[in-house]
PDB file of N, CA and C in Angstrom:
ATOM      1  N   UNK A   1     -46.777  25.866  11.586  1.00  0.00           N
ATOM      2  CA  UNK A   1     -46.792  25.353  10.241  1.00  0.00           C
ATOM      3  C   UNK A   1     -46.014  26.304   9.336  1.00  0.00           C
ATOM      4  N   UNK A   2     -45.182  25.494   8.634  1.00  0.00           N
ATOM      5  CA  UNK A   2     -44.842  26.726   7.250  1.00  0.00           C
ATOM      6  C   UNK A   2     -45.608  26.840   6.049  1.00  0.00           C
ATOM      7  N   UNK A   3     -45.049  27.743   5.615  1.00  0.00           N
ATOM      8  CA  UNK A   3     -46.138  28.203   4.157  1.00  0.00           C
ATOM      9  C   UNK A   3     -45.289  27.483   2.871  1.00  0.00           C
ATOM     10  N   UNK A   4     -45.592  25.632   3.047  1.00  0.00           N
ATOM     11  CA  UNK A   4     -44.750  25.143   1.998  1.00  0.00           C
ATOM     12  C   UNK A   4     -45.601  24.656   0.878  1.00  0.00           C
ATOM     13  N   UNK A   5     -45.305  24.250  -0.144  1.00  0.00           N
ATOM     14  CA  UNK A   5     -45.791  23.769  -1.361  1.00  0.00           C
ATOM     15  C   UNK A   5     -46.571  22.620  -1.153  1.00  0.00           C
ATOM     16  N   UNK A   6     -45.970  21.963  -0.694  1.00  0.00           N
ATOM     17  CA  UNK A   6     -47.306  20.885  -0.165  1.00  0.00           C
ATOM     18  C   UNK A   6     -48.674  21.197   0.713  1.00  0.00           C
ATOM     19  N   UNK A   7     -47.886  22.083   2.170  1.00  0.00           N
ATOM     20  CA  UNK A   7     -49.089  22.687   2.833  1.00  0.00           C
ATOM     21  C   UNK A   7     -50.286  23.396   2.006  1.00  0.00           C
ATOM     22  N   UNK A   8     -49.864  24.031   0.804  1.00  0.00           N
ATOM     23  CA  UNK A   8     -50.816  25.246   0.096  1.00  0.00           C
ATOM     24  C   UNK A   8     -51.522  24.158  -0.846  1.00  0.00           C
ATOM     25  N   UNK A   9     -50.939  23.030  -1.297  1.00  0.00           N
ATOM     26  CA  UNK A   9     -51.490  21.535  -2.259  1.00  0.00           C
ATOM     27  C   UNK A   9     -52.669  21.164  -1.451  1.00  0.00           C
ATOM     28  N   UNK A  10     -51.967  21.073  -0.358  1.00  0.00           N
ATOM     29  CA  UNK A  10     -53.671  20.510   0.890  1.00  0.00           C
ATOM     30  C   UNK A  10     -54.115  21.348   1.494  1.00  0.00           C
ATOM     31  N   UNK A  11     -54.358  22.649   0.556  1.00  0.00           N
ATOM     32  CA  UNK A  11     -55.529  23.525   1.453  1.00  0.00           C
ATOM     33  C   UNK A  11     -55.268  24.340   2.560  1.00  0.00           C
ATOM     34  N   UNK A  12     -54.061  24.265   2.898  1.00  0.00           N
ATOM     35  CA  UNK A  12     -53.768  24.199   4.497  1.00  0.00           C
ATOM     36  C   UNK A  12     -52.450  25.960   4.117  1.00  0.00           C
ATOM     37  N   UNK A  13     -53.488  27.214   4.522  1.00  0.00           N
ATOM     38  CA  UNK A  13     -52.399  28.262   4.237  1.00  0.00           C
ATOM     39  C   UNK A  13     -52.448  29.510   5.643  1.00  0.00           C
ATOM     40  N   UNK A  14     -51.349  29.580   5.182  1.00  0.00           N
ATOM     41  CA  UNK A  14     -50.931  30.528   6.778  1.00  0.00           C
ATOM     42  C   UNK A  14     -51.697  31.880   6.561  1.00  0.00           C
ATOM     43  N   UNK A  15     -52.160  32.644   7.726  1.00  0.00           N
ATOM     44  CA  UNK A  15     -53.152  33.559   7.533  1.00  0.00           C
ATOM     45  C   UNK A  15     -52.407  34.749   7.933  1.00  0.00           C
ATOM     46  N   UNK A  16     -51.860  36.011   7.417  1.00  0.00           N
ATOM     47  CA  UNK A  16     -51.531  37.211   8.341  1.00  0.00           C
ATOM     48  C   UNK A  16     -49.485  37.000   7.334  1.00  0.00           C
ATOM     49  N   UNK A  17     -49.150  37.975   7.958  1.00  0.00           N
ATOM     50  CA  UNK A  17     -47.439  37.653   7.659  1.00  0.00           C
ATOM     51  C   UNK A  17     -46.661  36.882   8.760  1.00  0.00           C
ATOM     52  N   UNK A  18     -46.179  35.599   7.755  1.00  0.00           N
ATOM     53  CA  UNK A  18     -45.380  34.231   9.000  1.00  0.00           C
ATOM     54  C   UNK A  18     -46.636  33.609   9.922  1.00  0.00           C
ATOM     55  N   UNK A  19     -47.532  33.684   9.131  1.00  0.00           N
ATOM     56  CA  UNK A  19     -48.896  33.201  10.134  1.00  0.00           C
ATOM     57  C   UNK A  19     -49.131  33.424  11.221  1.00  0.00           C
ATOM     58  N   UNK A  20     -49.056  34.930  11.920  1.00  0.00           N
ATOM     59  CA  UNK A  20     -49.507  35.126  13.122  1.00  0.00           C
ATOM     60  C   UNK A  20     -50.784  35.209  13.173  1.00  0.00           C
ATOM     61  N   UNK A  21     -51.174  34.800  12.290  1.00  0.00           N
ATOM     62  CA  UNK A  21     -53.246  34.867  13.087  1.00  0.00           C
ATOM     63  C   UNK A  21     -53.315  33.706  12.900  1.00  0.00           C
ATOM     64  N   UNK A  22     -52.485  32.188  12.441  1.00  0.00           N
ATOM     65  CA  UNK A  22     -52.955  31.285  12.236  1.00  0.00           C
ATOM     66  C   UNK A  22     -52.629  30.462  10.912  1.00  0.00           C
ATOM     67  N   UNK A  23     -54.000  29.554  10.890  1.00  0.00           N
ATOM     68  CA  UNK A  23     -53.591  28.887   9.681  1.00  0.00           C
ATOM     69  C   UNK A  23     -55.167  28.779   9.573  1.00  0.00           C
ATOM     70  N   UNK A  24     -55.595  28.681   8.059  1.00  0.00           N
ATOM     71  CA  UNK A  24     -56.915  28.594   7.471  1.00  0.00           C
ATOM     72  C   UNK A  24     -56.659  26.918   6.952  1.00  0.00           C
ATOM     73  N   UNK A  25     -57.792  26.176   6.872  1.00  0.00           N
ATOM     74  CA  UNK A  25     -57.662  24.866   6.166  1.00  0.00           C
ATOM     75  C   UNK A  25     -58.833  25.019   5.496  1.00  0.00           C
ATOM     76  N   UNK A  26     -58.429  24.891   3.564  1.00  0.00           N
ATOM     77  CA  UNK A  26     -59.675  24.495   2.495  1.00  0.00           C
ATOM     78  C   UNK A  26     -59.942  23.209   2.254  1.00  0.00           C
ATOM     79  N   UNK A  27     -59.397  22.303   2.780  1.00  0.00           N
ATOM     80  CA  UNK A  27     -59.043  20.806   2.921  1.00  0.00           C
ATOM     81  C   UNK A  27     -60.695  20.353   1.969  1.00  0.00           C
ATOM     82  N   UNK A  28     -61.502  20.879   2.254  1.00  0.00           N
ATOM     83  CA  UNK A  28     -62.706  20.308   2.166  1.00  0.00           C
ATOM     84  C   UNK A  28     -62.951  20.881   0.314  1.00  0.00           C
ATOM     85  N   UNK A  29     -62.404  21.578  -0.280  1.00  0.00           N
ATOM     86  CA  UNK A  29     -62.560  21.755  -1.642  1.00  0.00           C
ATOM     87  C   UNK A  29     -61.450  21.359  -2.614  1.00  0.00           C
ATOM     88  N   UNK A  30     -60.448  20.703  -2.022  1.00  0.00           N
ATOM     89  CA  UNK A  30     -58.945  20.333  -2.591  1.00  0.00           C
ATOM     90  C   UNK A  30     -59.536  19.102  -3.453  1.00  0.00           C
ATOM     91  N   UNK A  31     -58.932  19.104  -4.864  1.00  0.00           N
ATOM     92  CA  UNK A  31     -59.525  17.909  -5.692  1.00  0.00           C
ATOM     93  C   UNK A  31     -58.070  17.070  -5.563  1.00  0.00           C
ATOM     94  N   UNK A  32     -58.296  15.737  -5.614  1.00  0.00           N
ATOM     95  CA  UNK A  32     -57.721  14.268  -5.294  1.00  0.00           C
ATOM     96  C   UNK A  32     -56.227  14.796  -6.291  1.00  0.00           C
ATOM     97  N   UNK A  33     -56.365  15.191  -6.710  1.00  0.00           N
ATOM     98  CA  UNK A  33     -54.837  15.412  -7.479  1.00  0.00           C
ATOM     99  C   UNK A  33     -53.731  16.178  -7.189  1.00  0.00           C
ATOM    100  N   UNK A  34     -54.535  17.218  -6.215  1.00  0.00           N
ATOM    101  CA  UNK A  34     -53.536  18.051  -5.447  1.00  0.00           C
ATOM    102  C   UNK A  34     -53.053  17.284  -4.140  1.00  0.00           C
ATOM    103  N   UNK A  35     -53.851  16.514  -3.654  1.00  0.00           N
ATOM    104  CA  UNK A  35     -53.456  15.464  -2.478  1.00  0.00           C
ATOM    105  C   UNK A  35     -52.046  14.877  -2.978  1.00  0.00           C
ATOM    106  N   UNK A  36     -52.737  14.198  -4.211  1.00  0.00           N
ATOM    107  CA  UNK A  36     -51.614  12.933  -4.678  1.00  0.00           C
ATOM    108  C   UNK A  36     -50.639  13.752  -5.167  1.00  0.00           C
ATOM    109  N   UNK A  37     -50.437  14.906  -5.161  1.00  0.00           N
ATOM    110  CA  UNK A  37     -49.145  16.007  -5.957  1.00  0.00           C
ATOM    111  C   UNK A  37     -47.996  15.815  -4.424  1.00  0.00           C
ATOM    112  N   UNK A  38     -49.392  16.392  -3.638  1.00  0.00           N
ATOM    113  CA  UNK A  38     -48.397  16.530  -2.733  1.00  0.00           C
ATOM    114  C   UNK A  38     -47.667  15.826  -1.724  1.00  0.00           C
ATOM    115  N   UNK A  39     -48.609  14.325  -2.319  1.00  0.00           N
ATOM    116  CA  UNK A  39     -47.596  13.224  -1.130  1.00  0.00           C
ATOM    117  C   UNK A  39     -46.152  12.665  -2.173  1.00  0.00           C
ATOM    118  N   UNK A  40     -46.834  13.226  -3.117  1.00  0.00           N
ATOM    119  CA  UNK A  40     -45.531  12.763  -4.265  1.00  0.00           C
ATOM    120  C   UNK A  40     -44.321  13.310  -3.928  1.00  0.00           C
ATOM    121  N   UNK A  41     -44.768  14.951  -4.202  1.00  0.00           N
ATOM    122  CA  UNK A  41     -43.681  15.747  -3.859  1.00  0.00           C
ATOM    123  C   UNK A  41     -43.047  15.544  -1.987  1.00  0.00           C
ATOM    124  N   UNK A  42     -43.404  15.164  -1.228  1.00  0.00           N
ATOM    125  CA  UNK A  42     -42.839  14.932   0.193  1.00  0.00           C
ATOM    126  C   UNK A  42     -42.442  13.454   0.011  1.00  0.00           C
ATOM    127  N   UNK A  43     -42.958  12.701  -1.229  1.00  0.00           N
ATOM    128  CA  UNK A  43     -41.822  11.697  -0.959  1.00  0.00           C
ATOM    129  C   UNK A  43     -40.568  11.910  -1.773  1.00  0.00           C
ATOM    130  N   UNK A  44     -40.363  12.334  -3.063  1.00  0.00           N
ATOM    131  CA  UNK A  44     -39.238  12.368  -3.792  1.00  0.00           C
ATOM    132  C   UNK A  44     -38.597  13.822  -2.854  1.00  0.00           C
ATOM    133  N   UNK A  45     -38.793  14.798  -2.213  1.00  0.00           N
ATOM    134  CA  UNK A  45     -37.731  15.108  -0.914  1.00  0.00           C
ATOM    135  C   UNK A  45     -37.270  14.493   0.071  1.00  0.00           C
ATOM    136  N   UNK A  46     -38.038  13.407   0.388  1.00  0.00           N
ATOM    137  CA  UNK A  46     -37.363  12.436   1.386  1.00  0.00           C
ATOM    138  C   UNK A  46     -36.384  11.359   0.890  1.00  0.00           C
ATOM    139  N   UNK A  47     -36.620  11.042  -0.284  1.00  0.00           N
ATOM    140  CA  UNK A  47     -35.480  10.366  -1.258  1.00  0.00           C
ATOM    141  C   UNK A  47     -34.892  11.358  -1.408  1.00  0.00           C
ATOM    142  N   UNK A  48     -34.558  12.499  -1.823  1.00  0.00           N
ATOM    143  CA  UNK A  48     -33.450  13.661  -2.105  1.00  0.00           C
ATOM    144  C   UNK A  48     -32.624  13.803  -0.927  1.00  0.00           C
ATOM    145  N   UNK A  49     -33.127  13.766   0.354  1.00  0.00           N
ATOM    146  CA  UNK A  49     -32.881  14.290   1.557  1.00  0.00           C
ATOM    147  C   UNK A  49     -32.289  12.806   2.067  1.00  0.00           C
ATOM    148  N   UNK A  50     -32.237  11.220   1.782  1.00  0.00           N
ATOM    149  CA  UNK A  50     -31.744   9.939   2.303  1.00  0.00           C
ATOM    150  C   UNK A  50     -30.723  10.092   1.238  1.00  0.00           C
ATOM    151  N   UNK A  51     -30.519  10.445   0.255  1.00  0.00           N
ATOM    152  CA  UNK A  51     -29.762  10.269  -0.473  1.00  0.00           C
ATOM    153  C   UNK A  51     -28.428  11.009  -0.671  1.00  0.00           C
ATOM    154  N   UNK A  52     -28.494  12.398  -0.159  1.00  0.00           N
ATOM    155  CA  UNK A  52     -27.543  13.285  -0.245  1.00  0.00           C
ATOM    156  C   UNK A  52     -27.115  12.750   1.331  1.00  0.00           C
ATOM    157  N   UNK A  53     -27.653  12.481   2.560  1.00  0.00           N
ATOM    158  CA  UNK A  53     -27.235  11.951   3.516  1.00  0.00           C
ATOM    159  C   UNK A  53     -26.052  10.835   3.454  1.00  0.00           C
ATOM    160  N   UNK A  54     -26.536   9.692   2.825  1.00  0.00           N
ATOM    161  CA  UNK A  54     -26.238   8.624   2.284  1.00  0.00           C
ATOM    162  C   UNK A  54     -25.014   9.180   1.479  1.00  0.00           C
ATOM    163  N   UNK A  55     -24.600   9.796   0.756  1.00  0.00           N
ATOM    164  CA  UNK A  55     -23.205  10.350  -0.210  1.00  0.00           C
ATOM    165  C   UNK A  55     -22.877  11.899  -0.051  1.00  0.00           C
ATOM    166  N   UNK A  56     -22.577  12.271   1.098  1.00  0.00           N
ATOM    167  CA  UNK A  56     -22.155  13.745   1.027  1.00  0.00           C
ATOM    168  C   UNK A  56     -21.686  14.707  -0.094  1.00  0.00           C
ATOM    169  N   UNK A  57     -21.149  13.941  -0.442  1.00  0.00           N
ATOM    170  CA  UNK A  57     -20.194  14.414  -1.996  1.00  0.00           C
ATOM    171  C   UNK A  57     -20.869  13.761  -2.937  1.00  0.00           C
ATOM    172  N   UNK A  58     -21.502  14.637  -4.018  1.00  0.00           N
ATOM    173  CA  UNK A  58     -22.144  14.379  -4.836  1.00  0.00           C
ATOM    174  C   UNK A  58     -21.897  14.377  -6.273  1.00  0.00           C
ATOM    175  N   UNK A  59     -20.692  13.772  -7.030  1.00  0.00           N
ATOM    176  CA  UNK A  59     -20.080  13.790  -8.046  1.00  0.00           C
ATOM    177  C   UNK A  59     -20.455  13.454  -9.599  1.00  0.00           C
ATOM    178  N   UNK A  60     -21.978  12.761  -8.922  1.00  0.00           N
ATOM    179  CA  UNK A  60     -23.123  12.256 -10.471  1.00  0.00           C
ATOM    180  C   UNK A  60     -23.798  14.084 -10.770  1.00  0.00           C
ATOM    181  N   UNK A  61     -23.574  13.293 -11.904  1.00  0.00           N
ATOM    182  CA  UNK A  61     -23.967  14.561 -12.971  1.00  0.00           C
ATOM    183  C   UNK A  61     -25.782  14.804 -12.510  1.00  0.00           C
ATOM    184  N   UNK A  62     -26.032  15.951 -12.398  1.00  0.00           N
ATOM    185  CA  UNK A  62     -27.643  16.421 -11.004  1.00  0.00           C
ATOM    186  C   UNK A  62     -28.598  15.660 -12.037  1.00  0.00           C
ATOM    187  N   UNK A  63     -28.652  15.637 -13.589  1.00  0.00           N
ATOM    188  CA  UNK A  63     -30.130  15.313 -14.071  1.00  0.00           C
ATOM    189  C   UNK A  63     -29.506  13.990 -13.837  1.00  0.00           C
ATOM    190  N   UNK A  64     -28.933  13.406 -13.637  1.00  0.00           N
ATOM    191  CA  UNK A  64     -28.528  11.638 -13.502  1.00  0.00           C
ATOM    192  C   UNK A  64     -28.844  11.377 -12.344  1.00  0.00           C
ATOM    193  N   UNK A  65     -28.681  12.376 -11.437  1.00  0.00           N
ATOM    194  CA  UNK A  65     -29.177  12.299  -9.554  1.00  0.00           C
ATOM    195  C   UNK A  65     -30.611  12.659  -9.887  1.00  0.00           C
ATOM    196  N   UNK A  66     -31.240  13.342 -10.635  1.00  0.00           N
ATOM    197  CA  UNK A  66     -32.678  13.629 -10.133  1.00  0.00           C
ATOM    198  C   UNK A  66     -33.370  12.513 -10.734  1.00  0.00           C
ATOM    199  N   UNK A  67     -33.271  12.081 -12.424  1.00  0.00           N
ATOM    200  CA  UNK A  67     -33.201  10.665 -12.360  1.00  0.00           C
ATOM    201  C   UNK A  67     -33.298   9.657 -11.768  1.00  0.00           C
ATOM    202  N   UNK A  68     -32.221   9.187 -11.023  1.00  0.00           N
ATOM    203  CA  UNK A  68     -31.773   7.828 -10.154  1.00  0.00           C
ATOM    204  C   UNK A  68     -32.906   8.186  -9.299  1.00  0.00           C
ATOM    205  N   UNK A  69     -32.658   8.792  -8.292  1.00  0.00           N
ATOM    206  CA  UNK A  69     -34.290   9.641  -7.235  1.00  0.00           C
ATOM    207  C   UNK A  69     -35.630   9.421  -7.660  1.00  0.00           C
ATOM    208  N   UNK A  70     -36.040   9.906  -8.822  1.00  0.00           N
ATOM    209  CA  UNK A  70     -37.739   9.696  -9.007  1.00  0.00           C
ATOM    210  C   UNK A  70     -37.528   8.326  -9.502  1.00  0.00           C
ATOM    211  N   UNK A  71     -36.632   7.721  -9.970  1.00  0.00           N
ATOM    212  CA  UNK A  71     -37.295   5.658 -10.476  1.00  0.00           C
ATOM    213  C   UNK A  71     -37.404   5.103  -9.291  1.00  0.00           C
ATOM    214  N   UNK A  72     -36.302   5.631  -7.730  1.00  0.00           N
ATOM    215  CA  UNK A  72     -36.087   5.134  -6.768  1.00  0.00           C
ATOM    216  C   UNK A  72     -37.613   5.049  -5.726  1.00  0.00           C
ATOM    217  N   UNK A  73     -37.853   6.513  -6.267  1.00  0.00           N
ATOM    218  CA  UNK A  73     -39.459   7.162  -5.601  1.00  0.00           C
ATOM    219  C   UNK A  73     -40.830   6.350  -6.024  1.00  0.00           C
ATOM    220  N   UNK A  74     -40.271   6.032  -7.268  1.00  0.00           N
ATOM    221  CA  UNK A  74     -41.743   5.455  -7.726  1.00  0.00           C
ATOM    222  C   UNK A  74     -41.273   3.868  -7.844  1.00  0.00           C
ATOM    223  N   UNK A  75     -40.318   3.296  -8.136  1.00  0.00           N
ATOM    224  CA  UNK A  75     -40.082   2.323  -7.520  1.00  0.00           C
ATOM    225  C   UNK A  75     -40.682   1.658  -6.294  1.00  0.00           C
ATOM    226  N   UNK A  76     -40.707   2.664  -4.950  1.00  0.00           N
ATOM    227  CA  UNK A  76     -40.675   2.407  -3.911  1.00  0.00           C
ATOM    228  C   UNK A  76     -42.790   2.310  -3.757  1.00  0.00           C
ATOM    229  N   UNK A  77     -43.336   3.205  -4.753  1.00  0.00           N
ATOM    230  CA  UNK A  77     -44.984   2.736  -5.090  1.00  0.00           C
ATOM    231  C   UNK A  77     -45.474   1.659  -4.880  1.00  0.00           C
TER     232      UNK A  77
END
């Protein structure tokens, strides 16, 4: 597992340096908003990540790309 922003949203954190002893899960005290943060955030990277795929060359101005991305993200709700 890595030590990413979503993983640490759901409770879920690496124990030791680069997690060699493991991984601890608080899963069981995480309130409903850090859940929903973090499926948010793993979906508007997966729209970031289809999208830069989709157009290599990226010539829209970035707040017009980050834009287009989250209506596309929540659109897709």
């Amino acid at each position: 597992m890595s030590d990413k922003l979503t993983d640490r949203l759901r409770g879920k954190y690496e124990v030791g340096p680069g997690g060699m002893y493991g991984t601890r899960s608080f899963a069981d005290f995480i309130p409903p908003i850090s859940i929903e943060a973090a499926d948010r955030i793993e979906e508007l990277e997966h729209a970031l990540s289809q999208r830069q795929s989709a157009d290599e060359t990226v010539s829209e101005d970035p707040l017009n790309l980050i834009k287009n991305i989250c209506a596309d993200a929540i659109g897709a709700l």
